[in-house]
N, C-alpha and C. Protein backbone atom coordinates (compact mmCIF):
# COMPACT_ATOMS: atom_id res chain seq x y z
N UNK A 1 0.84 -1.19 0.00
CA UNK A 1 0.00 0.00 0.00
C UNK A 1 0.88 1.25 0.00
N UNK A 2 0.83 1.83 -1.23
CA UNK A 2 1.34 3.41 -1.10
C UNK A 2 1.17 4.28 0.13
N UNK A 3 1.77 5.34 0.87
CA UNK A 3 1.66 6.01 1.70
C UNK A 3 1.60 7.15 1.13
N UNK A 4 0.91 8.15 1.05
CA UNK A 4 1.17 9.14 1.19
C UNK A 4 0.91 10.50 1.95
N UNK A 5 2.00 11.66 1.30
CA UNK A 5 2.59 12.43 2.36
C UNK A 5 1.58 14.06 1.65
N UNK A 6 1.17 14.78 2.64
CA UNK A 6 0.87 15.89 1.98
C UNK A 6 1.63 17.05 2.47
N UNK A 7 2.02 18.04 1.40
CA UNK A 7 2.89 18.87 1.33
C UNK A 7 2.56 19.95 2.52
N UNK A 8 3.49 20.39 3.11
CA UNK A 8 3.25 21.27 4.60
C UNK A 8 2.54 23.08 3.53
N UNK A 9 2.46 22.66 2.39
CA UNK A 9 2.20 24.11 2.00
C UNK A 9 1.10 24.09 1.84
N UNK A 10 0.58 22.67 1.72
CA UNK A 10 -1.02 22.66 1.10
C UNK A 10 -2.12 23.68 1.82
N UNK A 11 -2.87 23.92 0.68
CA UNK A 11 -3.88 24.83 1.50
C UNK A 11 -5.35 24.44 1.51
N UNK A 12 -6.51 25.01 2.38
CA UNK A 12 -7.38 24.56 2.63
C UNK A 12 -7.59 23.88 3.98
N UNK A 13 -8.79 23.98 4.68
CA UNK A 13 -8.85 23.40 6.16
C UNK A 13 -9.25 22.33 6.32
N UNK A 14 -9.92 21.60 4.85
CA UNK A 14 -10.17 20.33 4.85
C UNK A 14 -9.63 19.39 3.76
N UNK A 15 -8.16 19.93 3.76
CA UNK A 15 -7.52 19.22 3.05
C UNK A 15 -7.48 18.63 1.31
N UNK A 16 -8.48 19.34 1.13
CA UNK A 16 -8.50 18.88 -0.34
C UNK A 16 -7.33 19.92 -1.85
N UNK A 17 -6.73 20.46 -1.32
CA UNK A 17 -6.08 21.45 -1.93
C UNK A 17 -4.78 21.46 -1.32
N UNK A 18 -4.45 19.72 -1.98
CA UNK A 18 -2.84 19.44 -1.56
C UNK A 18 -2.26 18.52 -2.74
N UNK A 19 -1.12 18.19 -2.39
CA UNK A 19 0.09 17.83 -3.24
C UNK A 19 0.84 17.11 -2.36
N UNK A 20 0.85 15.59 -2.87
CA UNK A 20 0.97 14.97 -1.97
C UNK A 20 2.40 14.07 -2.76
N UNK A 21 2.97 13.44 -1.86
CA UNK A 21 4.05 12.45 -2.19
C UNK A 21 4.58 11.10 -1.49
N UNK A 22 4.93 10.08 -2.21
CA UNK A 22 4.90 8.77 -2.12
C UNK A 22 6.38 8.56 -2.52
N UNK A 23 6.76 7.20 -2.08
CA UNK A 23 7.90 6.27 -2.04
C UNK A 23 7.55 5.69 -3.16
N UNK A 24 8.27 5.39 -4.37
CA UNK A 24 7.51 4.32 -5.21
C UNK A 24 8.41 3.58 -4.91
N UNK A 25 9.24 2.13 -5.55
CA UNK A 25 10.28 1.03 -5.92
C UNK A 25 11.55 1.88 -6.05
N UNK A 26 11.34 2.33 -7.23
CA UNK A 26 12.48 3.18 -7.37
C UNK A 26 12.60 4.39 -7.54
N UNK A 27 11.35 5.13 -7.45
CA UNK A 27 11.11 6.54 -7.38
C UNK A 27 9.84 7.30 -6.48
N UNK A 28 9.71 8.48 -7.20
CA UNK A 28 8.73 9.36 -6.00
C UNK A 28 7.54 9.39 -6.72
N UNK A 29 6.09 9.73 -6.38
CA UNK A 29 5.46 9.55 -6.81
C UNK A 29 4.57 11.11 -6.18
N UNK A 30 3.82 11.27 -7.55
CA UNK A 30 3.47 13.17 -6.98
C UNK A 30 2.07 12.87 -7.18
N UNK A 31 0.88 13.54 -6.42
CA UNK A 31 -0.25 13.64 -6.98
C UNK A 31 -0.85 15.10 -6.66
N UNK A 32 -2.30 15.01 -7.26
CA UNK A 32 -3.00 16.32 -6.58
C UNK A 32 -4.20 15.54 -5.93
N UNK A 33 -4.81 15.84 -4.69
CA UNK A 33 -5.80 15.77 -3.97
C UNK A 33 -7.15 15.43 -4.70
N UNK A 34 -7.26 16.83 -6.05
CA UNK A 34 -8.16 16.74 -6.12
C UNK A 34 -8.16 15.97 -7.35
N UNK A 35 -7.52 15.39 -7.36
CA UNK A 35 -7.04 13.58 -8.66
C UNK A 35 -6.64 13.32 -8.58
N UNK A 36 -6.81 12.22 -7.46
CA UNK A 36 -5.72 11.24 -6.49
C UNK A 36 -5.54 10.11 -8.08
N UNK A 37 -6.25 9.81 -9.39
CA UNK A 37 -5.90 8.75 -9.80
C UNK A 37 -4.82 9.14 -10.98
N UNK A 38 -4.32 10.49 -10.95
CA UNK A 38 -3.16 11.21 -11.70
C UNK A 38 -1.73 11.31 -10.96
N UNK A 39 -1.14 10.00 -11.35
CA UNK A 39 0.49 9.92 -10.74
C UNK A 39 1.14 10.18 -11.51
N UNK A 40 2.33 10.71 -11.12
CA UNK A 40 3.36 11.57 -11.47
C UNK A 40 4.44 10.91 -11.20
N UNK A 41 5.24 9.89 -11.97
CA UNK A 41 6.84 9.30 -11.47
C UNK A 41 7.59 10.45 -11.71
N UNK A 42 8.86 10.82 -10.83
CA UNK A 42 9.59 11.33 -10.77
C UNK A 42 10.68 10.73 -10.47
N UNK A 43 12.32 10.85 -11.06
CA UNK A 43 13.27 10.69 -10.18
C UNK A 43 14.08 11.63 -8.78
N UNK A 44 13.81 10.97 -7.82
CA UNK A 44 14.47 11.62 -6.82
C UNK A 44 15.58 13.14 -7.41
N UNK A 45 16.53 12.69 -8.18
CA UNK A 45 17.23 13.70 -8.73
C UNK A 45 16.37 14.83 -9.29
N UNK A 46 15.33 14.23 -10.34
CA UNK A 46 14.79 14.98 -11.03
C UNK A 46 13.88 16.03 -9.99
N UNK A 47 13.26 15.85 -9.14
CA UNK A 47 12.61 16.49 -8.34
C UNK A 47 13.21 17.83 -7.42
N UNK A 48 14.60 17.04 -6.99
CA UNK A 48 15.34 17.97 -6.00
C UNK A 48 15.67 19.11 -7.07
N UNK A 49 16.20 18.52 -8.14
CA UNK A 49 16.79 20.03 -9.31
C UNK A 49 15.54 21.16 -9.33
N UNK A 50 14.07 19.91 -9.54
CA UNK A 50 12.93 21.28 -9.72
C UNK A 50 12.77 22.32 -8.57
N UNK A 51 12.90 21.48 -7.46
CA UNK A 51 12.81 22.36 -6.44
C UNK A 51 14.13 23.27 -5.85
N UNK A 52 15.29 22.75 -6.29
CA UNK A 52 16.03 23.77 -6.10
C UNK A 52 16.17 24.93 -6.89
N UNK A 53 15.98 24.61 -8.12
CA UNK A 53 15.28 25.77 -8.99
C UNK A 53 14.17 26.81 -8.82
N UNK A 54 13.28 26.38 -7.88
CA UNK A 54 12.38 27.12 -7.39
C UNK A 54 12.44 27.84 -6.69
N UNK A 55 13.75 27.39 -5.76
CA UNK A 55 14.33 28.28 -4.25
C UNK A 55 15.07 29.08 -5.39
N UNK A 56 15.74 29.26 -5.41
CA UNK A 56 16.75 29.62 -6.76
C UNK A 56 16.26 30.64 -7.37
N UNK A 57 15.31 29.99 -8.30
CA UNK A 57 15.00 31.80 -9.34
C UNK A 57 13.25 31.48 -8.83
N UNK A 58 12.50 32.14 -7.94
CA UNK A 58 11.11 32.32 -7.60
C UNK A 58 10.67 33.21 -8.52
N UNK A 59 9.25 32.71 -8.89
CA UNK A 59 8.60 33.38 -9.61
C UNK A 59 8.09 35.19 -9.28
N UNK A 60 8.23 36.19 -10.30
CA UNK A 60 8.12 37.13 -9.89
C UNK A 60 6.29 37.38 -9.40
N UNK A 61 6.19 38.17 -8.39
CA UNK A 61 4.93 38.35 -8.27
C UNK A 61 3.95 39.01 -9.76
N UNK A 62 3.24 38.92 -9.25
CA UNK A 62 1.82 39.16 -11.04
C UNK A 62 1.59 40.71 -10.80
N UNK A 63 1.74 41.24 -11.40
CA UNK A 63 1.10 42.59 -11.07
C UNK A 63 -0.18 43.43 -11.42
């Protein structure tokens, strides 16, 4: 049975407006809440680069 984890950013008070993540075999596994049956393989590597990219260059605010 998959576990999964929901992201400490998620928003909403009843939880449906999250982003969640899993252990797969050999990789991570991404979903959204509100379509738990839409998985996302990722490699561990591949993930950390996106997100260090994100810390990295943040999107400018919208004006």
């Amino acid at each position: 049975m998959i576990q999964w984890q929901k992201s400490s950013f998620s928003s909403g008070s009843d939880g449906a407006s999250c982003v969640e993540v899993a252990h797969g075999e050999t990789s991570l596994l991404l979903r959204e809440s509100d379509d738990p049956t839409r998985i996302l393989t990722v490699a561990p590597t591949a993930l950390a680069a996106l997100l260090q990219g994100v810390v990295t260059h943040p999107r400018p605010p919208e004006a």
